[in-house]
Protein backbone atom coordinates (compact mmCIF):
# COMPACT_ATOMS: atom_id res chain seq x y z
CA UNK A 1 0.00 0.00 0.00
CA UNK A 2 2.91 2.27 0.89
CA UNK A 3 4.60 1.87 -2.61
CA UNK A 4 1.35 2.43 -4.01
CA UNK A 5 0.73 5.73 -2.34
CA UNK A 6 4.63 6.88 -3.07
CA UNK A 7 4.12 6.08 -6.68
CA UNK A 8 0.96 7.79 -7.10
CA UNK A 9 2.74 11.24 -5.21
CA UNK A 10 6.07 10.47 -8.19
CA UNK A 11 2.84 10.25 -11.13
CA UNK A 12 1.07 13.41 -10.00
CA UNK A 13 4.37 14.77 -9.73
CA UNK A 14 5.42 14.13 -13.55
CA UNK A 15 1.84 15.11 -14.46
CA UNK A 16 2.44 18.55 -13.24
CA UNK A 17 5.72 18.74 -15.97
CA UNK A 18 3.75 17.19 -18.32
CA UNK A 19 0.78 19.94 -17.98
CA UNK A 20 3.67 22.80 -18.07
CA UNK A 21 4.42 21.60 -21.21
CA UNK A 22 1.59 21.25 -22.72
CA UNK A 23 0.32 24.48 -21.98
CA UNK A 24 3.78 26.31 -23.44
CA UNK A 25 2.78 24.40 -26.73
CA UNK A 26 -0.88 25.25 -26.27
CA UNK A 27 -0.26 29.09 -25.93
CA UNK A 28 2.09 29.32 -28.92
CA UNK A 29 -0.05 27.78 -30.99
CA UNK A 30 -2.79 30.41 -29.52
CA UNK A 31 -0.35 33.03 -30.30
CA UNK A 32 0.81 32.22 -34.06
CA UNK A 33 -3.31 31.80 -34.14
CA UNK A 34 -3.80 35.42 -33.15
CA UNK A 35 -0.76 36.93 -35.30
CA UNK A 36 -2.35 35.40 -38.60
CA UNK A 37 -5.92 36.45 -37.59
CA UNK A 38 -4.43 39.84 -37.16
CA UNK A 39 -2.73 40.28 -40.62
CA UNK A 40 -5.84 38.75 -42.39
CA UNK A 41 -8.14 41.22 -41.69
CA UNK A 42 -8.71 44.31 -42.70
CA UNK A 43 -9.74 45.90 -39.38
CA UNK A 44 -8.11 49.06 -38.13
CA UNK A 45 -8.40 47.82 -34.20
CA UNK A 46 -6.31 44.97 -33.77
CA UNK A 47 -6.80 43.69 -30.44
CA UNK A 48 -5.10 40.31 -31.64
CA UNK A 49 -1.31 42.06 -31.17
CA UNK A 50 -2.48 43.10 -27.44
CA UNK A 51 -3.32 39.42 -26.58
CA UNK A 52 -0.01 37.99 -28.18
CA UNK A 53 1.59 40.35 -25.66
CA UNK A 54 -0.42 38.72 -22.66
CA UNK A 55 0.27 35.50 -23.69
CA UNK A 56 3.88 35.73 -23.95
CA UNK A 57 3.78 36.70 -20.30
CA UNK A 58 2.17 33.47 -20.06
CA UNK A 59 4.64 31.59 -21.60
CA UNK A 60 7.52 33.60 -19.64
CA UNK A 61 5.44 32.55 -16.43
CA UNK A 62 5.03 28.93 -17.43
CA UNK A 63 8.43 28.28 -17.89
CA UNK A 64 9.35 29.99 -14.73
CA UNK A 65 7.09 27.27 -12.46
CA UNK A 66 8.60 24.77 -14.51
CA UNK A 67 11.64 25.67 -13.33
CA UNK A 68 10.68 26.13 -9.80
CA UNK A 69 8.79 23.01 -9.81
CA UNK A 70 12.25 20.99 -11.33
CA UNK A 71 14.10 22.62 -9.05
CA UNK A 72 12.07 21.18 -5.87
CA UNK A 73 11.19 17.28 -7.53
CA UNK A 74 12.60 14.60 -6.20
CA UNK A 75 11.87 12.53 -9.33
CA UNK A 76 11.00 14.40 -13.11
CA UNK A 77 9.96 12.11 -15.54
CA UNK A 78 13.24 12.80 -17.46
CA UNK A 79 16.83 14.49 -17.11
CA UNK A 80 15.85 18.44 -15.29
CA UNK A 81 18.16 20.11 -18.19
CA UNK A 82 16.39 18.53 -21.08
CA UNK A 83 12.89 19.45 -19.34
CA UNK A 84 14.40 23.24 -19.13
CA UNK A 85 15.89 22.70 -22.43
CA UNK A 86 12.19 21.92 -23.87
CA UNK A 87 10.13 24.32 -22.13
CA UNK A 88 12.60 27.35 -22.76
CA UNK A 89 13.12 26.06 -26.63
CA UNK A 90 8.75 26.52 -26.39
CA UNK A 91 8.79 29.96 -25.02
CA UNK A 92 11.58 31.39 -27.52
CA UNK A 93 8.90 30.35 -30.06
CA UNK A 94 6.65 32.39 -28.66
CA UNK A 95 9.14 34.98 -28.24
CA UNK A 96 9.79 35.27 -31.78
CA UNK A 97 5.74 35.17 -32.42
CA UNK A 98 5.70 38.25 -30.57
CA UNK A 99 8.48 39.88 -31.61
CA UNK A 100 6.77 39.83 -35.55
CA UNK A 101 3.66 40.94 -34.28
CA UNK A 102 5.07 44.14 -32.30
CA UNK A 103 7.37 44.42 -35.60
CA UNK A 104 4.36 44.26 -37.80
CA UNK A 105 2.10 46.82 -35.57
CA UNK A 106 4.90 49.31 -35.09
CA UNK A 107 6.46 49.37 -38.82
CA UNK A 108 2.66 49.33 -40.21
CA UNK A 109 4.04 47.99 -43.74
CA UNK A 110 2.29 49.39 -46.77
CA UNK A 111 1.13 46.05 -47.19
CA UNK A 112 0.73 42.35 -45.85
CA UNK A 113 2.31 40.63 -48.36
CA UNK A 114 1.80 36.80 -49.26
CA UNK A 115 5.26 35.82 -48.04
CA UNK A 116 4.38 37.05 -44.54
CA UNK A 117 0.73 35.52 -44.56
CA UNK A 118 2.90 32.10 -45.73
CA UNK A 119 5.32 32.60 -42.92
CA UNK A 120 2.78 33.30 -40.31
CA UNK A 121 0.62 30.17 -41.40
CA UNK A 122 3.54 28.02 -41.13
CA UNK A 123 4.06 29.58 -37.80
CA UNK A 124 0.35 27.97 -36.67
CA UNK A 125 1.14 24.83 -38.73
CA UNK A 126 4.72 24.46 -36.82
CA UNK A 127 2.80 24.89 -33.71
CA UNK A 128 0.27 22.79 -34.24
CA UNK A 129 3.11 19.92 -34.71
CA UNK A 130 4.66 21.30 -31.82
CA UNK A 131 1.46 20.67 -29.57
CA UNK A 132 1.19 16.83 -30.92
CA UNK A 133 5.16 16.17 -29.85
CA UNK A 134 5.08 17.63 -26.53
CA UNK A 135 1.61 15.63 -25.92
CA UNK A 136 3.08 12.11 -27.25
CA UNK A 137 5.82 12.77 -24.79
CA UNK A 138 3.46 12.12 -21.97
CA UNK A 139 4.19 8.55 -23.35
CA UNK A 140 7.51 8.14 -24.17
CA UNK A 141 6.78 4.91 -26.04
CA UNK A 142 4.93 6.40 -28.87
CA UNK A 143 7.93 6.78 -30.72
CA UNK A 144 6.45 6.84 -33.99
CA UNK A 145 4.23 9.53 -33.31
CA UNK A 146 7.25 12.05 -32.06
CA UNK A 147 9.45 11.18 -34.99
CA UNK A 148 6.84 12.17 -37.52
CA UNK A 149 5.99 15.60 -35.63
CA UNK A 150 9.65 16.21 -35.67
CA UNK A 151 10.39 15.53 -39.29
CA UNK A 152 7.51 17.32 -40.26
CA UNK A 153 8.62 20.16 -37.75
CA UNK A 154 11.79 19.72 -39.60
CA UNK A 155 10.13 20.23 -43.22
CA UNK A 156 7.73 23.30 -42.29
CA UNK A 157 11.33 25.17 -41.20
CA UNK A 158 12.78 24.13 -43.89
CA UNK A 159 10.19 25.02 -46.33
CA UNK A 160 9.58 28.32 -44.04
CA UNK A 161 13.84 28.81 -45.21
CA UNK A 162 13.02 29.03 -48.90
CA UNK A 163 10.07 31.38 -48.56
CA UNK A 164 12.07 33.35 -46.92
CA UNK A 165 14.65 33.79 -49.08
CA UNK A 166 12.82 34.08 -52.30
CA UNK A 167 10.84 36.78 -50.23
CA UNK A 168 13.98 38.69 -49.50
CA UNK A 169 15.37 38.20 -53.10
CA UNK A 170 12.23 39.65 -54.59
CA UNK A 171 12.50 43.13 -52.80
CA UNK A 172 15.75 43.82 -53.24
CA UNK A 173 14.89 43.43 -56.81
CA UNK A 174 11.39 45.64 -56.30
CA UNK A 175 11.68 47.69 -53.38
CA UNK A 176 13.13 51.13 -54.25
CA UNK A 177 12.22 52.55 -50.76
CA UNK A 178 15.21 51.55 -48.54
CA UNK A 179 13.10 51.98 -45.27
CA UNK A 180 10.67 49.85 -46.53
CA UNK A 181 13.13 47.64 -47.19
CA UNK A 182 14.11 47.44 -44.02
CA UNK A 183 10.82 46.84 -42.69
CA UNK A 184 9.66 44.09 -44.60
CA UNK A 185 12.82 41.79 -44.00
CA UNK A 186 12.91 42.78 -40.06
CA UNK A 187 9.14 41.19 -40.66
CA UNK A 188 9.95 38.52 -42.67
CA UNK A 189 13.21 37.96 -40.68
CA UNK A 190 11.36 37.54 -37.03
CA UNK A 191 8.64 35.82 -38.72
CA UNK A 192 11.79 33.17 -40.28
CA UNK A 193 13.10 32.75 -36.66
CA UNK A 194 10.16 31.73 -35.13
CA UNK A 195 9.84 28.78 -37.38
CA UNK A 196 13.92 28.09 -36.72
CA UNK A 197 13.08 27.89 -32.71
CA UNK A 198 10.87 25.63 -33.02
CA UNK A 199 13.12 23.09 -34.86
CA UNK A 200 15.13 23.15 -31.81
CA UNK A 201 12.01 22.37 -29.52
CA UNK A 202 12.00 19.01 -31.91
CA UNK A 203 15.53 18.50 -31.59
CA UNK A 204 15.06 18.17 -27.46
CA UNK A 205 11.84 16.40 -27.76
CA UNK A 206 14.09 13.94 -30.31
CA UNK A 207 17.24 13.61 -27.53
CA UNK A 208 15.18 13.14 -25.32
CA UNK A 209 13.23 10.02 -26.98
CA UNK A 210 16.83 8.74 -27.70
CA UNK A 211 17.52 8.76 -23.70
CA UNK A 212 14.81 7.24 -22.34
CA UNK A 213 13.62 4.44 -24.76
């Protein structure tokens, strides 16, 4: 009965990490959400860029319990630095999420052009993929289901590279304005970044499947 009790206290325990990260996924997939609903409409109010703000506090306070919480376990259900690794590889997603929505409110481009709708909807996609890895972590087992969000993490960045780039080539070629020049690849370059960060949250959640099965 005693072991029974002890191991239900180590579960509940590991649940708690488990629920950390699952709500760091959660809210940057709520916050690449937001950032595409805000560049598709036409709207002058856009409330959307106030609530990616909020929720990047969110993120920032999520990974701080985490850390608290890893710092006071006496079991995790992995290594502590590759749960810190994870959850801080999560939140510089949503960093980078907010960083191209205060870019795109502030610089106000003359227009939202398809490469930065593209990027931003392979921001949600990425997410998305993000959400399924961290959740099939719960079971460390399912490695099937990990490997195939990370390598198609792995091809949304990679595709997210070559938008990018053709993006960038195209207005040095049309842009005559150099400060909106500027603006759009500051844009297109925070949008780019967010989509690198999260191929590192699938290179953790892919060491970390290599430790433990």
């Amino acid at each position: 009965m005693q072991q029974g009790v002890f191991s239900s206290m180590f579960r509940n325990k590991s649940d708690i990490f488990f629920d950390h990260f699952n709500q760091s996924a959660e809210n940057a997939t709520e916050m690449a959400k937001l950032l595409l609903e805000a560049i598709s409409t036409n709207d002058e109010q856009k409330p959307q860029y106030a609530a990616i703000n909020r929720l990047r506090t969110k993120s920032q306070e999520i990974t701080r319990e985490l850390f608290a919480e890893s710092g006071r376990a006496l079991v995790s259900p992995f290594e502590r630095s590759d749960m810190t690794d994870l959850v801080k590889a999560i939140d510089t997603v949503a960093g980078y999420i907010n960083i191209s929505a205060r870019r795109i409110n502030l610089y106000q481009p003359k227009e939202i052009t398809p490469p930065i709708k593209e990027l931003a909807g392979l921001i949600v996609d990425i997410c998305a993929e993000q959400e399924r890895c961290i959740l099939a972590l719960a079971q460390i087992k399912k490695v099937d289901v990990i490997t195939e969000s990370v390598n198609a993490i792995k091809k949304l960045e990679h595709y997210a590279d070559n938008v990018y780039n053709k993006a960038v080539a195209a207005l040095l070629v049309t842009e005559t304005n150099a400060i909106e020049l500027i603006k759009y690849n500051e844009i297109l370059l925070a949008l780019e970044t967010a989509t690198d960060k999260a191929k590192l949250v699938g290179d953790v959640a892919e060491s970390i499947v290599v430790k433990n099965t």
